[in-house]
Protein backbone atom coordinates (compact mmCIF):
# COMPACT_ATOMS: atom_id res chain seq x y z
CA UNK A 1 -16.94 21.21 -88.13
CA UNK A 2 -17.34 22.40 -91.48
CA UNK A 3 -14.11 22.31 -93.51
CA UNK A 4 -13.78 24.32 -96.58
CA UNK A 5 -10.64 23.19 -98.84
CA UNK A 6 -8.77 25.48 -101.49
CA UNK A 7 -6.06 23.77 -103.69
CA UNK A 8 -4.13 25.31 -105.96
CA UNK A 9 -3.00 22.96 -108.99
CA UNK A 10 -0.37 23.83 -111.60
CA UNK A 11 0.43 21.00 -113.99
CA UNK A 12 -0.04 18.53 -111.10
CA UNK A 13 -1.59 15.92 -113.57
CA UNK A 14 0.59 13.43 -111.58
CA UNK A 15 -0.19 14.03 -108.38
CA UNK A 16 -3.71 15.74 -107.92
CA UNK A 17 -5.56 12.64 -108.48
CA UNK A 18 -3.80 11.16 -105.53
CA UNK A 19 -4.43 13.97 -103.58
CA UNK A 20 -8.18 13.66 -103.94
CA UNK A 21 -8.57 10.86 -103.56
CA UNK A 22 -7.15 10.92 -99.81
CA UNK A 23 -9.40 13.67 -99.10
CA UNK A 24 -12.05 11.79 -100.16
CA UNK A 25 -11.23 9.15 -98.18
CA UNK A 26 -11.53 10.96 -94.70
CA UNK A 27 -13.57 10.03 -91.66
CA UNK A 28 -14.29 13.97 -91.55
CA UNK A 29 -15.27 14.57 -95.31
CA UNK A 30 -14.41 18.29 -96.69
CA UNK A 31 -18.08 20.25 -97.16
CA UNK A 32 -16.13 21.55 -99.70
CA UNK A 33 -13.17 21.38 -101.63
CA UNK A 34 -11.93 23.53 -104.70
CA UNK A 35 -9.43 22.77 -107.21
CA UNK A 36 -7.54 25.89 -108.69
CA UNK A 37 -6.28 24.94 -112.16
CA UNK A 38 -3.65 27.78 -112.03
CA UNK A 39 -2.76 27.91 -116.00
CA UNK A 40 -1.88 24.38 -116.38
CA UNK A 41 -0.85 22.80 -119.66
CA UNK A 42 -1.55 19.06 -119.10
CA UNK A 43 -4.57 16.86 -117.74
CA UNK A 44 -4.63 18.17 -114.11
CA UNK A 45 -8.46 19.88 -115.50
CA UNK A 46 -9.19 16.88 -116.74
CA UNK A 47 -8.69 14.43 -113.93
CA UNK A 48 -9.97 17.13 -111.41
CA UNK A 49 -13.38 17.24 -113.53
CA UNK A 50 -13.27 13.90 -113.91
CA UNK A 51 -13.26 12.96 -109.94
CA UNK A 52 -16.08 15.93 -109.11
CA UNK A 53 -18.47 14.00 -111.33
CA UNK A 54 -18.97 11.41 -108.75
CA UNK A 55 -18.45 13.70 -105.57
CA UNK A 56 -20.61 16.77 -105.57
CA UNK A 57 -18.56 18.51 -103.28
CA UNK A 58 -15.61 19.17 -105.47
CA UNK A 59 -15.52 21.48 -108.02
CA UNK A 60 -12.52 23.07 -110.03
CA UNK A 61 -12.15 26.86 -111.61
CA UNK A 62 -9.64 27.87 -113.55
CA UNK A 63 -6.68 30.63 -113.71
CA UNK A 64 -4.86 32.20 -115.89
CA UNK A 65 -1.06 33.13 -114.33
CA UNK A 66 2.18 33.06 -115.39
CA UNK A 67 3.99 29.59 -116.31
CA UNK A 68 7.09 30.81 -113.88
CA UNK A 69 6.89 28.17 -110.65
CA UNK A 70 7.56 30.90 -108.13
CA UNK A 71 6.41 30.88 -104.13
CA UNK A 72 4.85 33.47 -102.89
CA UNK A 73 2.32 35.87 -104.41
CA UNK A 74 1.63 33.25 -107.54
CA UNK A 75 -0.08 30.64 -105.00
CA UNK A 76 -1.69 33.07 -102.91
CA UNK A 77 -3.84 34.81 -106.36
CA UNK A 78 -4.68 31.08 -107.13
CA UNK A 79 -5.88 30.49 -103.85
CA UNK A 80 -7.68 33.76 -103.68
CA UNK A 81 -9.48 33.22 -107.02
CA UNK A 82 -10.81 29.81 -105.09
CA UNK A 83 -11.40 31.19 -102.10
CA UNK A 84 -13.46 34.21 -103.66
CA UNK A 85 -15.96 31.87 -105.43
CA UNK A 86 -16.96 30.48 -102.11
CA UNK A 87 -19.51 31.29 -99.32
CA UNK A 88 -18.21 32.32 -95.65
CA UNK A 89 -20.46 29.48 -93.90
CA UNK A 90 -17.03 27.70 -92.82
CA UNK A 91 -15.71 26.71 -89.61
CA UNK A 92 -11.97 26.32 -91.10
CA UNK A 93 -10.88 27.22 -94.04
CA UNK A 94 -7.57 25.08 -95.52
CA UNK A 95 -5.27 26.12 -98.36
CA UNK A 96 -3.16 22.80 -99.48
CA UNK A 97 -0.93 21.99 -102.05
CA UNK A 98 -1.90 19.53 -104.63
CA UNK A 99 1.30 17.16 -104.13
CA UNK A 100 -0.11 15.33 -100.96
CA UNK A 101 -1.47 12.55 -99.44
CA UNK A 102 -3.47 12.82 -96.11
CA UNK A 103 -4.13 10.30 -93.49
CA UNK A 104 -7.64 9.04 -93.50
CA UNK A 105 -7.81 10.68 -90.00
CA UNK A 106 -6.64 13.91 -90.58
CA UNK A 107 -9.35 16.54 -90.33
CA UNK A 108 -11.20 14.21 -88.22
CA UNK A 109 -8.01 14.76 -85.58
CA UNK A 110 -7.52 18.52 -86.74
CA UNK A 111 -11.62 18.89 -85.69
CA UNK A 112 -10.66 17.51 -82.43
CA UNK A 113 -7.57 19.75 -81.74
CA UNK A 114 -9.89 22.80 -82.81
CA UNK A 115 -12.76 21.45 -80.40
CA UNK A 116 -10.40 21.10 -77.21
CA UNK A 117 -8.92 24.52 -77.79
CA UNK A 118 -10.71 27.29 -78.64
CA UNK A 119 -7.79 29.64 -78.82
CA UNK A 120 -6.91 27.32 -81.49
CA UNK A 121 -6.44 29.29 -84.32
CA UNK A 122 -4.04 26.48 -86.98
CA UNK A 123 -2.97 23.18 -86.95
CA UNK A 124 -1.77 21.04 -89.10
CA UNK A 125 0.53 17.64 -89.47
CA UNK A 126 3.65 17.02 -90.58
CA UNK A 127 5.12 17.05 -94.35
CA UNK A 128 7.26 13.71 -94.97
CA UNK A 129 8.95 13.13 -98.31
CA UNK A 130 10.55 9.91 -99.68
CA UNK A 131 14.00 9.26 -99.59
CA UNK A 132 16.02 5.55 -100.23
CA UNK A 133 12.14 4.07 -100.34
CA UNK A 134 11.49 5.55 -96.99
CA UNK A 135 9.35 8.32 -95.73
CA UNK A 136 11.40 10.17 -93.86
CA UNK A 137 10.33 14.18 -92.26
CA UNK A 138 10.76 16.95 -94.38
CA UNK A 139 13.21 18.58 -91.80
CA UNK A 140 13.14 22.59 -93.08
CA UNK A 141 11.87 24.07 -90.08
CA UNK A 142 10.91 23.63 -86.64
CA UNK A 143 8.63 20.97 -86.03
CA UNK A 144 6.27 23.69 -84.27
CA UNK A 145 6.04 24.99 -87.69
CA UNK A 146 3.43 24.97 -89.84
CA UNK A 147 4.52 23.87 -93.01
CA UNK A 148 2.83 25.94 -96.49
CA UNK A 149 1.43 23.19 -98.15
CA UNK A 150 -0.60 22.04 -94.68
CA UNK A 151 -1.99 25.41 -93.56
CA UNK A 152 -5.59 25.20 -92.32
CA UNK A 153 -7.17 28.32 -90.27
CA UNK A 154 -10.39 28.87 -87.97
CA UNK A 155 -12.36 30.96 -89.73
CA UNK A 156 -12.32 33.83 -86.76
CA UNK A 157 -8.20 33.65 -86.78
CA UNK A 158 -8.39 33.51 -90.46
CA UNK A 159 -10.25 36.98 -90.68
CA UNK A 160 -8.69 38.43 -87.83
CA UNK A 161 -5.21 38.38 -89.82
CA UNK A 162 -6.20 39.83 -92.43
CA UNK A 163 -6.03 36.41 -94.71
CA UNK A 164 -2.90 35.83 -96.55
CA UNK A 165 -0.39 37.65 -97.81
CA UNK A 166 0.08 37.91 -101.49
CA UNK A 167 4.29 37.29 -101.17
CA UNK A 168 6.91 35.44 -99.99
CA UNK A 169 6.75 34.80 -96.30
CA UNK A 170 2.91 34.22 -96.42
CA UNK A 171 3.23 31.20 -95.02
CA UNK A 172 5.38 32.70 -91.68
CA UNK A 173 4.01 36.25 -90.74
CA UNK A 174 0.34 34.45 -90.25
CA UNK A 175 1.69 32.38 -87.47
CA UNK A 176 3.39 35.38 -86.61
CA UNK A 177 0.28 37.88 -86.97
CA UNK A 178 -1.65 34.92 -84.91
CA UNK A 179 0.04 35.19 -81.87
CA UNK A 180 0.04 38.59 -82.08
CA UNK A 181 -3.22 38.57 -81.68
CA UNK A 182 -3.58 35.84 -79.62
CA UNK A 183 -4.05 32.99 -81.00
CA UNK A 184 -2.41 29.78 -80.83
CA UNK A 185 -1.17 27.27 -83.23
CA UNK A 186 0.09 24.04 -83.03
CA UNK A 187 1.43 20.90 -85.19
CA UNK A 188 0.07 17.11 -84.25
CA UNK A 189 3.18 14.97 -84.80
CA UNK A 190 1.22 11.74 -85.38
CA UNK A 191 -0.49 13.03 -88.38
CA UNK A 192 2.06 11.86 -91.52
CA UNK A 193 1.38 13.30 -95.10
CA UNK A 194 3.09 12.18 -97.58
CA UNK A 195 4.40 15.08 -99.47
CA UNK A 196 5.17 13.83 -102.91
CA UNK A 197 7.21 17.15 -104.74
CA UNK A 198 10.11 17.94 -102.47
CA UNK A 199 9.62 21.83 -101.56
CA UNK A 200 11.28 24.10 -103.40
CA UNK A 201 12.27 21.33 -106.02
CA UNK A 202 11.64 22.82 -109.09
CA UNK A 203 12.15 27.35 -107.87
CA UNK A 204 14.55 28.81 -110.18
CA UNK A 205 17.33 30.75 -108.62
CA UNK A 206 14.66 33.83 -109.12
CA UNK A 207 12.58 32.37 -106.57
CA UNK A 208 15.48 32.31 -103.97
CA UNK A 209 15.87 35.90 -104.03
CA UNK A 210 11.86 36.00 -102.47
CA UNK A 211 13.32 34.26 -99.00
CA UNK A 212 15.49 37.01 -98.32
CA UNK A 213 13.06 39.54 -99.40
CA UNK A 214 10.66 37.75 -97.06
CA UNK A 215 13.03 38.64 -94.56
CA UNK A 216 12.81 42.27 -95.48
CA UNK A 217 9.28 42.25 -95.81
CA UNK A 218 8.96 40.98 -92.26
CA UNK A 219 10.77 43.44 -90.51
CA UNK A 220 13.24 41.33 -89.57
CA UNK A 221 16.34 43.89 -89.54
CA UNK A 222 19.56 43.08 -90.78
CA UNK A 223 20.67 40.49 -88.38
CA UNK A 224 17.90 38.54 -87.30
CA UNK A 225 17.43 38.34 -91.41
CA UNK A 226 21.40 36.74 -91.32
CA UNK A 227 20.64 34.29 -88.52
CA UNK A 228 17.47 32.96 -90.40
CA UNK A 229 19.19 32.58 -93.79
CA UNK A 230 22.27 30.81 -92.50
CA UNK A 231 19.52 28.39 -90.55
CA UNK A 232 17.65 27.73 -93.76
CA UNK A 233 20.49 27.14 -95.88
CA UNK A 234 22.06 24.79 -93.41
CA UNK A 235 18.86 22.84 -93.02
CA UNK A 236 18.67 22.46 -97.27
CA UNK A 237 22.27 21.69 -97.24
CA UNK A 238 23.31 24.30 -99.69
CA UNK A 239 25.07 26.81 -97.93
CA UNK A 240 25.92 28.99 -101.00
CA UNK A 241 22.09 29.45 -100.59
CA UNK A 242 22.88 31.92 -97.69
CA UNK A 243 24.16 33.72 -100.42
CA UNK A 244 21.09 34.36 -102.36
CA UNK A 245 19.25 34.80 -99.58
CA UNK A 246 21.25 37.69 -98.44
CA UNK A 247 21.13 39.17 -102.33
CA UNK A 248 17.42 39.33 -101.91
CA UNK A 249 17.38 41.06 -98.08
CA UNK A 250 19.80 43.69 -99.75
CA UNK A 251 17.71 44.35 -102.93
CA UNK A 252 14.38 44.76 -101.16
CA UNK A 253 16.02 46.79 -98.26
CA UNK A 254 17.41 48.91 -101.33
CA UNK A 255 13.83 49.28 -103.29
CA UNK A 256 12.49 50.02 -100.11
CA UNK A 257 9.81 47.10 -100.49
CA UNK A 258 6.40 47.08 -98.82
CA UNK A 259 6.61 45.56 -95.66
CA UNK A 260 3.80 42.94 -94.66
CA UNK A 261 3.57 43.88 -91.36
CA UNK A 262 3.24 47.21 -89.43
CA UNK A 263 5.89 48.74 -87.43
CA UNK A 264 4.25 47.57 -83.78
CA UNK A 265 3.61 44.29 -85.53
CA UNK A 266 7.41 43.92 -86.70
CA UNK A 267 8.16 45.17 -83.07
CA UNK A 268 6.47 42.20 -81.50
CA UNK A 269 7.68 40.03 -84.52
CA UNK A 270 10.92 40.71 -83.71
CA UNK A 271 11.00 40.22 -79.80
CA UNK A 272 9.56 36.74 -80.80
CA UNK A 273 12.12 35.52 -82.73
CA UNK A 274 14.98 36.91 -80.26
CA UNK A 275 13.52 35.07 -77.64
CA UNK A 276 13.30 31.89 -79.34
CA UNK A 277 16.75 32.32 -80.03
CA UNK A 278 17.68 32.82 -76.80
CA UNK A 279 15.67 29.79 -75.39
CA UNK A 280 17.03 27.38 -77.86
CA UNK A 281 20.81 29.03 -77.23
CA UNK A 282 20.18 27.94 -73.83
CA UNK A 283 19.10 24.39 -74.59
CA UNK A 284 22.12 24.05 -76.70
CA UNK A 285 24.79 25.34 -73.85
């Protein structure tokens, strides 16, 4: 399978190198992978150009953003201005962060899981970070998840949901949009990558605002929007987080933000998350 690879880099002159060089290292190489220096001020350009001298199929363009290190739309234009610079003559298309370190087997194995399923429409591995020396999971979702910085997409689900969505929550409604259409998605818990930046690390308190206009933005409604915030904050360990979260659900609900989805998409949307609910209520009792 042919395996197209968009990575957006902002000042990652620390980490990108390290990145590459694990893709580089697969037993399924890339066709091709594309480094987005997204208005960095340090070497990441450098070591990116650098590393493409002696592999062919890595190349690097550059964008100008803001300096802010915000989620949401920010990533997506960065991937977009990679993605737009390639052909279509993929058979997944992968948008990772520039902070990780793959297995050499990993799109080798994600190949297979795509092969074996054809309603197969994303998989991905699991994001570990260190802690006391060890690697340990970086526990802020399910494990059915699939995390941001790991998302890879078969090129007819890809196009089907419309791509991504410049905002927040990107990297939920197009599992959400995928089912909805049909298509299934999955995470492979033997596949460890070490994630070196700890999500959310460096997000001013700006950026925690986005979550609970994610919520909004997703139709959740007021309290499936509650339920998820008090889950997320719990699983950071900052519960004053809920806080912010709630701020942000309130402000976009007042501005009357654009949704991402439409109103028979949020009804599905919604009947999916209740129902997970339920089913893991009943695991609990």
């Amino acid at each position: 399978m042919k395996f197209y690879i968009v990575i957006p880099a902002h000042n990652e002159e620390d980490n990108i190198g390290l990145t590459l060089k694990s893709l580089i290292n697969q037993t399924l190489l890339p066709t091709k992978l594309l480094v987005v220096d997204d208005n960095s001020t340090d070497n990441t350009a450098y070591i990116v150009n650098n590393i493409a001298k002696k592999h062919p199929w890595i190349s690097l363009v550059s964008n100008t953003s803001s300096e802010a290190h915000l989620p949401g739309a920010k990533i997506i234009n960065a991937f977009y201005k990679g993605y737009e610079s390639l052909d279509t003559d993929f058979d997944v298309i992968c948008k990772y962060d520039a902070d990780l370190i793959f297995p050499n087997n990993y799109l080798e194995s994600l190949a297979n899981h795509y092969q074996k399923n054809p309603q197969l429409g994303m998989v991905a591995g699991h994001c570990y970070i260190q802690k006391n020396s060890k690697w340990q999971l970086e526990d802020l979702t399910s494990k059915e998840h699939i995390r941001g910085p790991l998302k890879a997409y078969r090129k007819a689900c890809f196009m089907e949901i419309g791509g991504l969505k410049k905002s927040m929550g990107w990297d939920t409604v197009d599992e959400l949009l995928a089912l909805y259409y049909g298509w299934k998605f999955t995470t492979d818990e033997s596949l460890h990558v070490k994630h070196l930046k700890p999500t959310g690390a460096k997000y001013n308190r700006k950026a925690k605002y986005l979550q609970g206009t994610a919520f909004y933005k997703m139709r959740y409604g007021f309290v499936l929007a509650f339920l998820s915030a008090l889950k997320l904050a719990v699983k950071k360990g900052r519960i004053r987080l809920l806080w912010d979260y709630l701020l942000g659900y309130m402000k976009a609900l007042k501005n009357k933000e654009t949704f991402l989805i439409n109103a028979d998409q949020g009804i599905f949307v919604r009947a999916y998350r209740w129902k997970n609910i339920r089913r893991k209520f009943k695991i609990l009792t």
